[in-house]
PDB file of N, CA and C in Angstrom:
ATOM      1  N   UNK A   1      -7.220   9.450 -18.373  1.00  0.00           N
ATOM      2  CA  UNK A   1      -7.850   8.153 -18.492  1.00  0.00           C
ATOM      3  C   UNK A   1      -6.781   7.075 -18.689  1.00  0.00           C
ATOM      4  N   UNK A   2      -7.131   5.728 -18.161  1.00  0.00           N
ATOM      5  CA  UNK A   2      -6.019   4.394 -18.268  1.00  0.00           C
ATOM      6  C   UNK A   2      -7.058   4.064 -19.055  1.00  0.00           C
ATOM      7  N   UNK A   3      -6.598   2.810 -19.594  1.00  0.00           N
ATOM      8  CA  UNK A   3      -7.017   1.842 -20.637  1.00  0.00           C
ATOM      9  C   UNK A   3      -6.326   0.475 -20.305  1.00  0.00           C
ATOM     10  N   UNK A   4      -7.206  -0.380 -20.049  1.00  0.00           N
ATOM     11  CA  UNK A   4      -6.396  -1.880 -19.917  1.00  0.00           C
ATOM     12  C   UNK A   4      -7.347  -2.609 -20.474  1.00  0.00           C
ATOM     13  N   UNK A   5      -7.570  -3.390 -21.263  1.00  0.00           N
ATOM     14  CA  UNK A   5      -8.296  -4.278 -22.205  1.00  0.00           C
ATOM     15  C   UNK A   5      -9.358  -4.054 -22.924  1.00  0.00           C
ATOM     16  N   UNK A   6      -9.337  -2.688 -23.422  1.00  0.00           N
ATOM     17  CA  UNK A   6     -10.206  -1.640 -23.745  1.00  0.00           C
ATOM     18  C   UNK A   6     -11.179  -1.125 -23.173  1.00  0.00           C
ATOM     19  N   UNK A   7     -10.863  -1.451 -21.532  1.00  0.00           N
ATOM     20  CA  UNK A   7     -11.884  -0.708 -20.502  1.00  0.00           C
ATOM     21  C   UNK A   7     -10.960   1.016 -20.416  1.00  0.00           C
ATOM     22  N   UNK A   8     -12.009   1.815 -20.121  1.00  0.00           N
ATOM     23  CA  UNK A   8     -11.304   2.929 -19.248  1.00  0.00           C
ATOM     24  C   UNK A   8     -11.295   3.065 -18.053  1.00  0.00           C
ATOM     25  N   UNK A   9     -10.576   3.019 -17.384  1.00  0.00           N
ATOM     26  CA  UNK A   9     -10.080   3.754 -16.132  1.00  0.00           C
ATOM     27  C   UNK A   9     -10.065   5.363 -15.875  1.00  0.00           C
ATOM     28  N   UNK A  10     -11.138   6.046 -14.690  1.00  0.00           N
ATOM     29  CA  UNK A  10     -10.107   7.200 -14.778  1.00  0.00           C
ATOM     30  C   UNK A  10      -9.474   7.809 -13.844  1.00  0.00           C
ATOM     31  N   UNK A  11      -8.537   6.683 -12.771  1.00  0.00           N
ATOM     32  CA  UNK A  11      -7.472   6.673 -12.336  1.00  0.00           C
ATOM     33  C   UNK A  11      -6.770   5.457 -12.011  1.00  0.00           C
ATOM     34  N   UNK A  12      -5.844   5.677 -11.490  1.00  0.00           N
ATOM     35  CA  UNK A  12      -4.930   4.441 -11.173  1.00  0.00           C
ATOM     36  C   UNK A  12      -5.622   3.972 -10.351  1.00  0.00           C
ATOM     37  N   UNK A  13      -6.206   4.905  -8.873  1.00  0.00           N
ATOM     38  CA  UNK A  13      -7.093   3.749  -7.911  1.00  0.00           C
ATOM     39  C   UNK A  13      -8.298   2.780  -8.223  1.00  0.00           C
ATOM     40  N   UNK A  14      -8.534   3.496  -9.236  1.00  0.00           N
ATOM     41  CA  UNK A  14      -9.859   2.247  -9.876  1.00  0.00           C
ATOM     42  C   UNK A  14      -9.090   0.839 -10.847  1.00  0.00           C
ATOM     43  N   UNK A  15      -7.755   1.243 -11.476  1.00  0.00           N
ATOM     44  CA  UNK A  15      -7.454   0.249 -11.765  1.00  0.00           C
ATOM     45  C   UNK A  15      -6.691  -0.792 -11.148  1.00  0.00           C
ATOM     46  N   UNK A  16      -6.194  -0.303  -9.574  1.00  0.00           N
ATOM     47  CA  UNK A  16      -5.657  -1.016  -8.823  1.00  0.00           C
ATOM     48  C   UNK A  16      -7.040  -1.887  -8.277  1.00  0.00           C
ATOM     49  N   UNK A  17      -8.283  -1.008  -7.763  1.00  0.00           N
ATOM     50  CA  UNK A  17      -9.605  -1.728  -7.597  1.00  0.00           C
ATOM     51  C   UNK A  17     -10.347  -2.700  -8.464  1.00  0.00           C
ATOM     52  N   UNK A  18      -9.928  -2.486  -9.926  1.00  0.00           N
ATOM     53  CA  UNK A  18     -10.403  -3.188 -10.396  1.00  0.00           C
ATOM     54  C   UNK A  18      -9.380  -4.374 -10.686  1.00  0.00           C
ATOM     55  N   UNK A  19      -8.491  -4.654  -9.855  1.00  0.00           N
ATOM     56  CA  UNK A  19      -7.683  -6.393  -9.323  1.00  0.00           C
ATOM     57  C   UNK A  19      -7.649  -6.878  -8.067  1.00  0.00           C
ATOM     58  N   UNK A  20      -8.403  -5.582  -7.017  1.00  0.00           N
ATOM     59  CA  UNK A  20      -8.494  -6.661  -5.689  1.00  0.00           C
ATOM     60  C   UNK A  20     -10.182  -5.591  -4.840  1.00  0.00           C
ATOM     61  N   UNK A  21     -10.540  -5.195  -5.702  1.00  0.00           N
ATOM     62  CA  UNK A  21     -11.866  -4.501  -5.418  1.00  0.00           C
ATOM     63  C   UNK A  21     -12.552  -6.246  -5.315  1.00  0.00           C
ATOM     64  N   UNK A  22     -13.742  -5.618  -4.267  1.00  0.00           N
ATOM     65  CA  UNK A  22     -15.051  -6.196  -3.835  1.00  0.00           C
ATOM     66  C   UNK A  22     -14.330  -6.759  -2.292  1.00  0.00           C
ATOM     67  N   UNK A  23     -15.142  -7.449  -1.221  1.00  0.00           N
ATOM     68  CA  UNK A  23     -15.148  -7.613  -0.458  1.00  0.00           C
ATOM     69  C   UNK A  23     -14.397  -8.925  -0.091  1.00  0.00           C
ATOM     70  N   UNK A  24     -13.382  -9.891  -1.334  1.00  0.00           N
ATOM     71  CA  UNK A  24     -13.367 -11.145  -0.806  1.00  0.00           C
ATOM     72  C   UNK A  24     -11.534 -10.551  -1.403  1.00  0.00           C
ATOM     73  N   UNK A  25     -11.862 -10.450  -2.521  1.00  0.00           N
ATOM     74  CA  UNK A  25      -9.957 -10.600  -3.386  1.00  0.00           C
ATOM     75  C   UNK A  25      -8.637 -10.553  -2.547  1.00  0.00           C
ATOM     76  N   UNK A  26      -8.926  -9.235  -1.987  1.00  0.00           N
ATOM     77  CA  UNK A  26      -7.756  -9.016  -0.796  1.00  0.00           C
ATOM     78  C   UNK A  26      -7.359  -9.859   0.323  1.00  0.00           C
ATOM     79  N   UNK A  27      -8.737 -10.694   0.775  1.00  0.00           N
ATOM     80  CA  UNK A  27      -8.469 -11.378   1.768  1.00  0.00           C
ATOM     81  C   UNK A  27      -8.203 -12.473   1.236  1.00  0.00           C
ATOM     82  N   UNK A  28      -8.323 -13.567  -0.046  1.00  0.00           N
ATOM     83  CA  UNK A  28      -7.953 -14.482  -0.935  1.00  0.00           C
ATOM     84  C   UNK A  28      -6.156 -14.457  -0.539  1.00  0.00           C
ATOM     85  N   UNK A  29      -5.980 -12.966  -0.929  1.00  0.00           N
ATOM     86  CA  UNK A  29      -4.564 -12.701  -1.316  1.00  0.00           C
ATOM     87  C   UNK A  29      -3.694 -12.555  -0.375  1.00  0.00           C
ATOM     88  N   UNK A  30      -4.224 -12.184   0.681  1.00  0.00           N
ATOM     89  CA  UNK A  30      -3.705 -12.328   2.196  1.00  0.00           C
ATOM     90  C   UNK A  30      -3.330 -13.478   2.576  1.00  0.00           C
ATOM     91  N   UNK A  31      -3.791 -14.553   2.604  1.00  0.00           N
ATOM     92  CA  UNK A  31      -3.801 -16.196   2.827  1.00  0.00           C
ATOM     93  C   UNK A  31      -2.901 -16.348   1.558  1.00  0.00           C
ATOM     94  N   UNK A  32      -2.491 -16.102   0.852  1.00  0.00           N
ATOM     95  CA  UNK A  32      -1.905 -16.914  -0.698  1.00  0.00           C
ATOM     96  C   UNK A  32      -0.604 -16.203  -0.063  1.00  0.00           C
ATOM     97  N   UNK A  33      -0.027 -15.468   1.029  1.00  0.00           N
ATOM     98  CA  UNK A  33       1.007 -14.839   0.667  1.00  0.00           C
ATOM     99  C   UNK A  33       1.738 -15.546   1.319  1.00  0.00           C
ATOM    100  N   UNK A  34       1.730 -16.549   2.594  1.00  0.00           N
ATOM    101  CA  UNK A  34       2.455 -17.362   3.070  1.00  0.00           C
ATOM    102  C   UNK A  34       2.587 -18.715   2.404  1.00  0.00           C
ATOM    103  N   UNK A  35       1.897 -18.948   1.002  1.00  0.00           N
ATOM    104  CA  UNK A  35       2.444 -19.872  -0.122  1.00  0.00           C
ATOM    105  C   UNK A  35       0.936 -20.459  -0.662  1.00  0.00           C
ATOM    106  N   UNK A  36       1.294 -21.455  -0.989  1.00  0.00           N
ATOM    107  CA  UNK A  36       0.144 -22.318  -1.836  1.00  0.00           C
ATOM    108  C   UNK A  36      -0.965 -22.751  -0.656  1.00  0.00           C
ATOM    109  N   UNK A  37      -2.042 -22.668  -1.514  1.00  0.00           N
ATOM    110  CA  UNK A  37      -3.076 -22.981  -0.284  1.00  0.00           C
ATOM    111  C   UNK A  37      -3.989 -23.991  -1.290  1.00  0.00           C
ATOM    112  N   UNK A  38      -4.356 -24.722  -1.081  1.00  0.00           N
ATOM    113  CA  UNK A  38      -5.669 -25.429  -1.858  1.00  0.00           C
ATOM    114  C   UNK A  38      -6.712 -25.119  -1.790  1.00  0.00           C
ATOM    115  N   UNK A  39      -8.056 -25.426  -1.966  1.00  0.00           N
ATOM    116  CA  UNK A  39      -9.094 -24.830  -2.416  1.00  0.00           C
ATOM    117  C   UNK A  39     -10.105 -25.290  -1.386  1.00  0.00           C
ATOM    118  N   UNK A  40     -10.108 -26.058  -0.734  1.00  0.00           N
ATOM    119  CA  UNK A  40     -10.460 -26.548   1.146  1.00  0.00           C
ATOM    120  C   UNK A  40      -9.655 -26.187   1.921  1.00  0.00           C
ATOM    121  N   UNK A  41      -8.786 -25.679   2.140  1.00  0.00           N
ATOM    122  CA  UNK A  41      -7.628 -24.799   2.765  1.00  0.00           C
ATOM    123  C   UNK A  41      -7.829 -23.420   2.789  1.00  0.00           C
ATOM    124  N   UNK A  42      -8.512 -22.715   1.787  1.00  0.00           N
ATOM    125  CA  UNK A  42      -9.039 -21.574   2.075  1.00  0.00           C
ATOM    126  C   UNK A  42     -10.473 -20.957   2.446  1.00  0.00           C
ATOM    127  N   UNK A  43     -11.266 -22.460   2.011  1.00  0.00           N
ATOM    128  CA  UNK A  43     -12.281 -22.175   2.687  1.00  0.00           C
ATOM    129  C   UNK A  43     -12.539 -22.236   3.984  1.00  0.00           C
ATOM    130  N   UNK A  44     -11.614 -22.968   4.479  1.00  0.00           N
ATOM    131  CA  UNK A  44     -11.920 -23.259   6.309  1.00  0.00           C
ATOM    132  C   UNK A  44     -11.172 -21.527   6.763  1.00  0.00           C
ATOM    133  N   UNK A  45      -9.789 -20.994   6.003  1.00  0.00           N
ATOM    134  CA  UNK A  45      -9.552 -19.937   6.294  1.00  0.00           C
ATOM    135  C   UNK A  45     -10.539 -18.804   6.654  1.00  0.00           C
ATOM    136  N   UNK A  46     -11.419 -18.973   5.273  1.00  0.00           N
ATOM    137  CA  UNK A  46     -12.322 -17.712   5.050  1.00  0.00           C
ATOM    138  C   UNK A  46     -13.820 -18.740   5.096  1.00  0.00           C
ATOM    139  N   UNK A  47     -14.161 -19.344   6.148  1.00  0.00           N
ATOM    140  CA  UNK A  47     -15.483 -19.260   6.430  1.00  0.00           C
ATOM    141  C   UNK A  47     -16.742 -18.540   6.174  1.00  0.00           C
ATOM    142  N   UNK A  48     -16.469 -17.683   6.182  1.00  0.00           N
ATOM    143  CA  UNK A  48     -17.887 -16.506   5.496  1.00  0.00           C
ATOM    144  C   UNK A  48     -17.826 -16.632   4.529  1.00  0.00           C
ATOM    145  N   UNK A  49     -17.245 -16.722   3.525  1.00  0.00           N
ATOM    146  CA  UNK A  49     -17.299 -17.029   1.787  1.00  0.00           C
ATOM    147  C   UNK A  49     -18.079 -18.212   1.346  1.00  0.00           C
ATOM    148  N   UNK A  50     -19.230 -18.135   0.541  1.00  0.00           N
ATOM    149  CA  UNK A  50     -19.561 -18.912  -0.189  1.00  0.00           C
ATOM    150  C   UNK A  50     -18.705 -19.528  -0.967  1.00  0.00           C
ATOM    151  N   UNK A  51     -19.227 -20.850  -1.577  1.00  0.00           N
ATOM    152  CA  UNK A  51     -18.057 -21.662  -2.511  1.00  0.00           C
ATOM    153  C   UNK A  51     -18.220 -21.331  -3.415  1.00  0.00           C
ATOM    154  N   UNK A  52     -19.530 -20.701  -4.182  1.00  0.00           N
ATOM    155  CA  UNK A  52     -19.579 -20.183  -5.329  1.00  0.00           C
ATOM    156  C   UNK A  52     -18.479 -18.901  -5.264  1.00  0.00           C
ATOM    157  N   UNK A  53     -18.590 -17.622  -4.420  1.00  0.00           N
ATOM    158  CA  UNK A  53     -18.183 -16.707  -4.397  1.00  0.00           C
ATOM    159  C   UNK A  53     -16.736 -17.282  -4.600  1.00  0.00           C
ATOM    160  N   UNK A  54     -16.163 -17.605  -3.578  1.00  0.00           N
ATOM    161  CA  UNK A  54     -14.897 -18.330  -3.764  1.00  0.00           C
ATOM    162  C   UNK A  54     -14.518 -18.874  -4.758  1.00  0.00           C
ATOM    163  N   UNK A  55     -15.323 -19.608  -5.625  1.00  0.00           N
ATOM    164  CA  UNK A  55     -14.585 -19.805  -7.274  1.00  0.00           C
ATOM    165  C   UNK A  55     -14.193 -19.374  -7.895  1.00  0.00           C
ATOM    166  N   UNK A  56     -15.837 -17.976  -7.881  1.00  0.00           N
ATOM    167  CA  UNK A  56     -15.690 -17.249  -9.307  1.00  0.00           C
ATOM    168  C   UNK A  56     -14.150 -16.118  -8.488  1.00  0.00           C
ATOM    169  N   UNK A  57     -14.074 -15.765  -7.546  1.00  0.00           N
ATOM    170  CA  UNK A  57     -12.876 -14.734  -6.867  1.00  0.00           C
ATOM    171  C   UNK A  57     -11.613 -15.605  -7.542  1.00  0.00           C
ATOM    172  N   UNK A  58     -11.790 -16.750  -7.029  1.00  0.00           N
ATOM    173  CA  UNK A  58     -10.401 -17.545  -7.753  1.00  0.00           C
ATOM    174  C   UNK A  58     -10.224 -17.787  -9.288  1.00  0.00           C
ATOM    175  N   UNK A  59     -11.396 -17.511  -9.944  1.00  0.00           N
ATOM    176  CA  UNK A  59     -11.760 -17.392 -11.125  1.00  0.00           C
ATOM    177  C   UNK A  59     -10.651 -15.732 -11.807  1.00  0.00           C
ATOM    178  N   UNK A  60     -11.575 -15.591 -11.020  1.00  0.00           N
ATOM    179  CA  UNK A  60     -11.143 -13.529 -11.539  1.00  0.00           C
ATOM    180  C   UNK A  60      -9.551 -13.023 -11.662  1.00  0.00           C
ATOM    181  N   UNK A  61      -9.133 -13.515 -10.425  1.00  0.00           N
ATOM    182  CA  UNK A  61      -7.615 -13.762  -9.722  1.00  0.00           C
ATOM    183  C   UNK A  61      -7.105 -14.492 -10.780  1.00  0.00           C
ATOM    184  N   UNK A  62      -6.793 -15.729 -11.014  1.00  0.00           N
ATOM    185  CA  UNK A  62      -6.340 -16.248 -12.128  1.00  0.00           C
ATOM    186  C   UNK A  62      -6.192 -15.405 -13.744  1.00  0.00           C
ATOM    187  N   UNK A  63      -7.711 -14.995 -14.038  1.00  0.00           N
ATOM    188  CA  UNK A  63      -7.293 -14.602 -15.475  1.00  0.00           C
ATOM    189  C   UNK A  63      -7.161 -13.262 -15.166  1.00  0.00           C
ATOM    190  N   UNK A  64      -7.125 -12.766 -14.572  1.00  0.00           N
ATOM    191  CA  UNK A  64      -5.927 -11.254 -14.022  1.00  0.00           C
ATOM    192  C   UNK A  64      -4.518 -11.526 -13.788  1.00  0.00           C
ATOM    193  N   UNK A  65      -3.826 -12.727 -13.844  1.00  0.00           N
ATOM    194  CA  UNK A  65      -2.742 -13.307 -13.680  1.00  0.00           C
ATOM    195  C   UNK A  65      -2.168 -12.955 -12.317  1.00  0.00           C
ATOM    196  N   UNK A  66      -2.986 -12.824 -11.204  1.00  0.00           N
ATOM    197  CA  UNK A  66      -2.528 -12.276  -9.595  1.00  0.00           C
ATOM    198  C   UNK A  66      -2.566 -13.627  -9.203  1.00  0.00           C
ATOM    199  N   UNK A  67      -2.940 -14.930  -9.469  1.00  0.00           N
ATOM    200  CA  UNK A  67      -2.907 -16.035  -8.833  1.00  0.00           C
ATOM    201  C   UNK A  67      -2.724 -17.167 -10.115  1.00  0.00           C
ATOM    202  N   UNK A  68      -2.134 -18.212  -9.547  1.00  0.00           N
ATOM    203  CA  UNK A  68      -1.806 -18.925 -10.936  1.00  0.00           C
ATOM    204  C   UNK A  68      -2.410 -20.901  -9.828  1.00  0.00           C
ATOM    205  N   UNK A  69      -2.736 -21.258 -10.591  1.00  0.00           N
ATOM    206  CA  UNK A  69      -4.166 -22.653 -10.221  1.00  0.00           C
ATOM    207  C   UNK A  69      -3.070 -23.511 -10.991  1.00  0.00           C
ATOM    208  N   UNK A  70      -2.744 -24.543 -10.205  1.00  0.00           N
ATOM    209  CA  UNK A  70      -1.996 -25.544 -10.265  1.00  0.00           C
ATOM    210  C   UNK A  70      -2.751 -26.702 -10.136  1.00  0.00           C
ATOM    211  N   UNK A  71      -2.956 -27.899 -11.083  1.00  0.00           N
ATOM    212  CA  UNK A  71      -3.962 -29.038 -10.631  1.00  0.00           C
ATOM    213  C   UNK A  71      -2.397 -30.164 -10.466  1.00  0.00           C
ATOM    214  N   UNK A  72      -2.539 -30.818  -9.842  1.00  0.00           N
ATOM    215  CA  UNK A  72      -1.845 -32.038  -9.563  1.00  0.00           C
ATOM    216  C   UNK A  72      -2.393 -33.374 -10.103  1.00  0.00           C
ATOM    217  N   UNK A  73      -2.898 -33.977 -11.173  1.00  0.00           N
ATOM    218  CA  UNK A  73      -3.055 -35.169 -11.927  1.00  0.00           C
ATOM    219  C   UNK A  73      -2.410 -36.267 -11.399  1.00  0.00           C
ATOM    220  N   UNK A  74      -1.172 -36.224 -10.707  1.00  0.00           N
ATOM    221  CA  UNK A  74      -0.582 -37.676 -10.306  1.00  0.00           C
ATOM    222  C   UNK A  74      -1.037 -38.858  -9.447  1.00  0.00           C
ATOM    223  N   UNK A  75      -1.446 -37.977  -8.408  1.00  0.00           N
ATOM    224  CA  UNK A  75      -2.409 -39.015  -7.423  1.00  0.00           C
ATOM    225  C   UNK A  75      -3.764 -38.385  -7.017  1.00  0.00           C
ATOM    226  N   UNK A  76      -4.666 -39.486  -7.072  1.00  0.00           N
ATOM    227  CA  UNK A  76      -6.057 -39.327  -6.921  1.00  0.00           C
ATOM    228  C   UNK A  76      -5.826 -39.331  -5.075  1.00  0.00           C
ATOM    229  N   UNK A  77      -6.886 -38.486  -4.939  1.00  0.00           N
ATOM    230  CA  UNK A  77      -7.857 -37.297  -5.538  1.00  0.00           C
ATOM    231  C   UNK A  77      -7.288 -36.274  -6.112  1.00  0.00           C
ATOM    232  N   UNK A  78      -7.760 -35.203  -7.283  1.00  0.00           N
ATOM    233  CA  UNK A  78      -7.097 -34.486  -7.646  1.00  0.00           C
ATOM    234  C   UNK A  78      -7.181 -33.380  -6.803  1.00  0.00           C
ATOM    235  N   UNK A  79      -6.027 -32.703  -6.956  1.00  0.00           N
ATOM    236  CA  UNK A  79      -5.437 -31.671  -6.069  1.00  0.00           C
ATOM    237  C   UNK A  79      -5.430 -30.526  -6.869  1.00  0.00           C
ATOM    238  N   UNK A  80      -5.820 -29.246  -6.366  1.00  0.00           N
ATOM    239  CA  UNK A  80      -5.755 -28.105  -6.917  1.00  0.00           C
ATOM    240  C   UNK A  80      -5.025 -27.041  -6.228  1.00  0.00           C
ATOM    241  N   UNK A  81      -3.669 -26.383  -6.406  1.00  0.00           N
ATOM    242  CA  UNK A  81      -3.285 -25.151  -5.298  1.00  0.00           C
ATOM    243  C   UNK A  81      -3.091 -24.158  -5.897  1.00  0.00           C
ATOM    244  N   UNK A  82      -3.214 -22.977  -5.354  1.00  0.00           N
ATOM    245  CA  UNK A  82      -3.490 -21.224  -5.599  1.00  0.00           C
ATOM    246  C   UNK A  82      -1.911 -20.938  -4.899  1.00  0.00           C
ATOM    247  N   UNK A  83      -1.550 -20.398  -6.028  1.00  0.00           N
ATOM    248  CA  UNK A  83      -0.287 -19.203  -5.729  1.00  0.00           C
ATOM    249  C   UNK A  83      -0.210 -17.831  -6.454  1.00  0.00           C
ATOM    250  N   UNK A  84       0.703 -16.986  -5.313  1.00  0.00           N
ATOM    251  CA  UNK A  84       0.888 -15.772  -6.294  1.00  0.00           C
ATOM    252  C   UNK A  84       1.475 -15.849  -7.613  1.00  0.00           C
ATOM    253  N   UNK A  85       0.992 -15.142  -8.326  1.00  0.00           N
ATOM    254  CA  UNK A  85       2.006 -14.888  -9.403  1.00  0.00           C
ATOM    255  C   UNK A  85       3.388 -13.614  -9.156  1.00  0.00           C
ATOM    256  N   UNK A  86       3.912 -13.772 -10.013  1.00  0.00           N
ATOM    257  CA  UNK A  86       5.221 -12.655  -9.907  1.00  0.00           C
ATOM    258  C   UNK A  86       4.583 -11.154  -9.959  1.00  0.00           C
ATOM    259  N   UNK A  87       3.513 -11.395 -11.018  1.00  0.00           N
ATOM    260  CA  UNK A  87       2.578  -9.974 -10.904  1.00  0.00           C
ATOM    261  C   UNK A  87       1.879 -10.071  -9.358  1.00  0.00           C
ATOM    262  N   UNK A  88       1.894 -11.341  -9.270  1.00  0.00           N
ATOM    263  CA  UNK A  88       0.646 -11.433  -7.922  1.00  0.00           C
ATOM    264  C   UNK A  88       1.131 -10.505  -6.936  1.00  0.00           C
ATOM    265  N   UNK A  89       2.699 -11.243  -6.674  1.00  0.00           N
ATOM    266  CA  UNK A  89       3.354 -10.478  -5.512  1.00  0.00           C
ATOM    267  C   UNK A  89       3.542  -9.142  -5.181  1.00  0.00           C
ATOM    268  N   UNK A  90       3.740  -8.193  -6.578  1.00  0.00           N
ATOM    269  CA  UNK A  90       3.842  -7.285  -6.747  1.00  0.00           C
ATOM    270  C   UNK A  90       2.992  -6.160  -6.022  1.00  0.00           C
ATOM    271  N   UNK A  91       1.674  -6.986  -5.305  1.00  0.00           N
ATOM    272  CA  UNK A  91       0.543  -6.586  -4.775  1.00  0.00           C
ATOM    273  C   UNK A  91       0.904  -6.570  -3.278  1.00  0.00           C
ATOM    274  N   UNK A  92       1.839  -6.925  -3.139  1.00  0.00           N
ATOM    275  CA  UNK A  92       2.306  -7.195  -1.279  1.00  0.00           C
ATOM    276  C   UNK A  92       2.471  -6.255  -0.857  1.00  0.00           C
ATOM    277  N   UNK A  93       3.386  -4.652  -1.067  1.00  0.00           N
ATOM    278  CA  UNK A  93       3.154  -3.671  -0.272  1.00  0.00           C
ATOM    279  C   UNK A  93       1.977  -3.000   0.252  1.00  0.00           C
ATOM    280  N   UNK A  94       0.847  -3.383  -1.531  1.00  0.00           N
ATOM    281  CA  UNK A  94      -0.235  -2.952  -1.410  1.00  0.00           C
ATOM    282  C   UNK A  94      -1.146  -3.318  -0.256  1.00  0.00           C
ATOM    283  N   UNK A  95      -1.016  -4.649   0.066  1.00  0.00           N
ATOM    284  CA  UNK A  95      -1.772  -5.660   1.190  1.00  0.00           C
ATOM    285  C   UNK A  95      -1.298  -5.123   2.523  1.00  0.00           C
ATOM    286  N   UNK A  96       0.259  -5.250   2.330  1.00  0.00           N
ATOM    287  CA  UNK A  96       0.243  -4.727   3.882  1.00  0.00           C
ATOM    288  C   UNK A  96      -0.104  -3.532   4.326  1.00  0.00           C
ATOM    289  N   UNK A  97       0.194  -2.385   3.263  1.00  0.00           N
ATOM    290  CA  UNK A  97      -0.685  -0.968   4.104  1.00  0.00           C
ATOM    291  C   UNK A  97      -1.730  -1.693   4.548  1.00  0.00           C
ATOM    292  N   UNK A  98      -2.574  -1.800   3.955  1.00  0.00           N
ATOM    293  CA  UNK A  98      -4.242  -2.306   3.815  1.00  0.00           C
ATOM    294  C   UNK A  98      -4.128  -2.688   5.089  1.00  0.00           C
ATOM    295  N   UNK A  99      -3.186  -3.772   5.319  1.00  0.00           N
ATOM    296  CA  UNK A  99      -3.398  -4.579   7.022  1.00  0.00           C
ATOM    297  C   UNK A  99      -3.478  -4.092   7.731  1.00  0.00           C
ATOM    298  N   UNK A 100      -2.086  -2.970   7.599  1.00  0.00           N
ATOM    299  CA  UNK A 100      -1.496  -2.027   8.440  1.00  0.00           C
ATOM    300  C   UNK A 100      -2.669  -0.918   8.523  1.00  0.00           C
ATOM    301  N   UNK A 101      -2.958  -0.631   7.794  1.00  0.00           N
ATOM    302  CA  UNK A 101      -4.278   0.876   7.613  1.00  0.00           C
ATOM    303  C   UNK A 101      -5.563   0.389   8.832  1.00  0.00           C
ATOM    304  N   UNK A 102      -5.992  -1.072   8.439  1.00  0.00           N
ATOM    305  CA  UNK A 102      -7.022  -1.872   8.766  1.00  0.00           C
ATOM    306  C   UNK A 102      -6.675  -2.099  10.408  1.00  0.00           C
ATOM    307  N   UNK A 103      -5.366  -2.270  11.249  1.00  0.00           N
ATOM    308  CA  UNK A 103      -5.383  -2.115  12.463  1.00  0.00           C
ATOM    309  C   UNK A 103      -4.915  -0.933  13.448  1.00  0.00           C
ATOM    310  N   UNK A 104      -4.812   0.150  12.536  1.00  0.00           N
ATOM    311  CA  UNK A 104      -4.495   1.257  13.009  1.00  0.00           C
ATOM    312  C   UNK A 104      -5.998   1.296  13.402  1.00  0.00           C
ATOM    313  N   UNK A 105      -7.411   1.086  12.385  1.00  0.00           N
ATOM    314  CA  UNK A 105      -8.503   1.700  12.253  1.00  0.00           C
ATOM    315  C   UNK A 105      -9.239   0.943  14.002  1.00  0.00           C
ATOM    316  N   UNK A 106      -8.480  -0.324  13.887  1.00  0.00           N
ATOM    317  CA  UNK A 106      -9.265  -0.895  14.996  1.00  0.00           C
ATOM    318  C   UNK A 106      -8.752  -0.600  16.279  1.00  0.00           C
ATOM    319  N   UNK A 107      -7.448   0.119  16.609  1.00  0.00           N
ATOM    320  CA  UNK A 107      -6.952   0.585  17.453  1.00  0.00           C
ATOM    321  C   UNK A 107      -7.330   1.795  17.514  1.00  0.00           C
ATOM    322  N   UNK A 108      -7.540   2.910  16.978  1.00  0.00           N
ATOM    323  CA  UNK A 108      -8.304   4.224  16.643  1.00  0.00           C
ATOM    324  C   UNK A 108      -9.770   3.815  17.527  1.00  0.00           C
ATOM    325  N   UNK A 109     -10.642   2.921  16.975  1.00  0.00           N
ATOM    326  CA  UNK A 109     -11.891   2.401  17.315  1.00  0.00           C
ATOM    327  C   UNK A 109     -11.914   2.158  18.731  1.00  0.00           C
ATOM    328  N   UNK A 110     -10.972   1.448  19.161  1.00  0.00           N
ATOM    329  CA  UNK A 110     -11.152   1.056  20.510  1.00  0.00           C
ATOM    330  C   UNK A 110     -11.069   2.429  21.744  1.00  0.00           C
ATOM    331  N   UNK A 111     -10.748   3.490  21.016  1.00  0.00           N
ATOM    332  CA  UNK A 111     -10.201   4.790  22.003  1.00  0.00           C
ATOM    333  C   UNK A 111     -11.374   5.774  21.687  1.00  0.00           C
ATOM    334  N   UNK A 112     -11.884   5.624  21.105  1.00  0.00           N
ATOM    335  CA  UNK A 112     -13.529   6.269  20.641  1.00  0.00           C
ATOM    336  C   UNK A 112     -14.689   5.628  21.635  1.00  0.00           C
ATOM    337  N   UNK A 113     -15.274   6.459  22.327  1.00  0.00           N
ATOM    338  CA  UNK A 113     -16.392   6.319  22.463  1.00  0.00           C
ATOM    339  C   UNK A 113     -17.767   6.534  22.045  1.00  0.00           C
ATOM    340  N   UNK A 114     -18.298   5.763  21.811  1.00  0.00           N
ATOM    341  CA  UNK A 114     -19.792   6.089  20.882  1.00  0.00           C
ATOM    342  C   UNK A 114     -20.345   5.625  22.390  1.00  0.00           C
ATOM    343  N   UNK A 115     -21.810   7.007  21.434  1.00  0.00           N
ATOM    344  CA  UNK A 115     -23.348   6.783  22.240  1.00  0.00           C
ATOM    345  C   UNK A 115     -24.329   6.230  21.735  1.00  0.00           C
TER     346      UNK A 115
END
């Protein structure tokens, strides 16, 4: 068993899942890796995402310390941008299998025939 904030884990893959598990995190983190993105900047990215969904994900990301929320106060309108953290990055080999896994699967797919 792991233990991280007095949850149990009982393996490492659930606790790696439980920082980019569900259907949106990974792809958040995909877009954050070529730098700061703002918060209308990723929604036009990721179109299928609700704005709610998209908060609370940027929500989650943040106090997991995988993304760190920068507001800009100096000039109106206020500005908000999403970056990795140093922990964030740490997640990059992880992403690229994933990419890498994810177009092997669609190249695999295309040589299959279904009835």
């Amino acid at each position: 068993m792991y233990t991280i904030d007095n949850k149990e884990y009982p393996c490492c893959t659930t606790v790696t899942m439980r920082f980019i598990g569900g259907k949106w995190k990974a792809v958040i983190l995909y877009y954050l890796v070529d730098g700061a993105k703002r918060y209308n900047e990723l929604r036009k990215l990721i179109p299928t995402i609700t704005e709610r969904t998209l908060s609370l994900q940027l929500k989650q990301l943040e106090e997991d310390n995988i993304i760190n929320r920068k507001v800009y106060t100096k000039k109106p309108p206020l500005m908000v941008e999403y970056t990795l953290t140093d922990f964030g990055k740490t997640l990059l080999p992880v992403l690229n299998e994933i990419a890498k896994w994810g177009q092997e699967a669609v190249d695999t797919s295309k040589k299959i025939t279904r009835n």
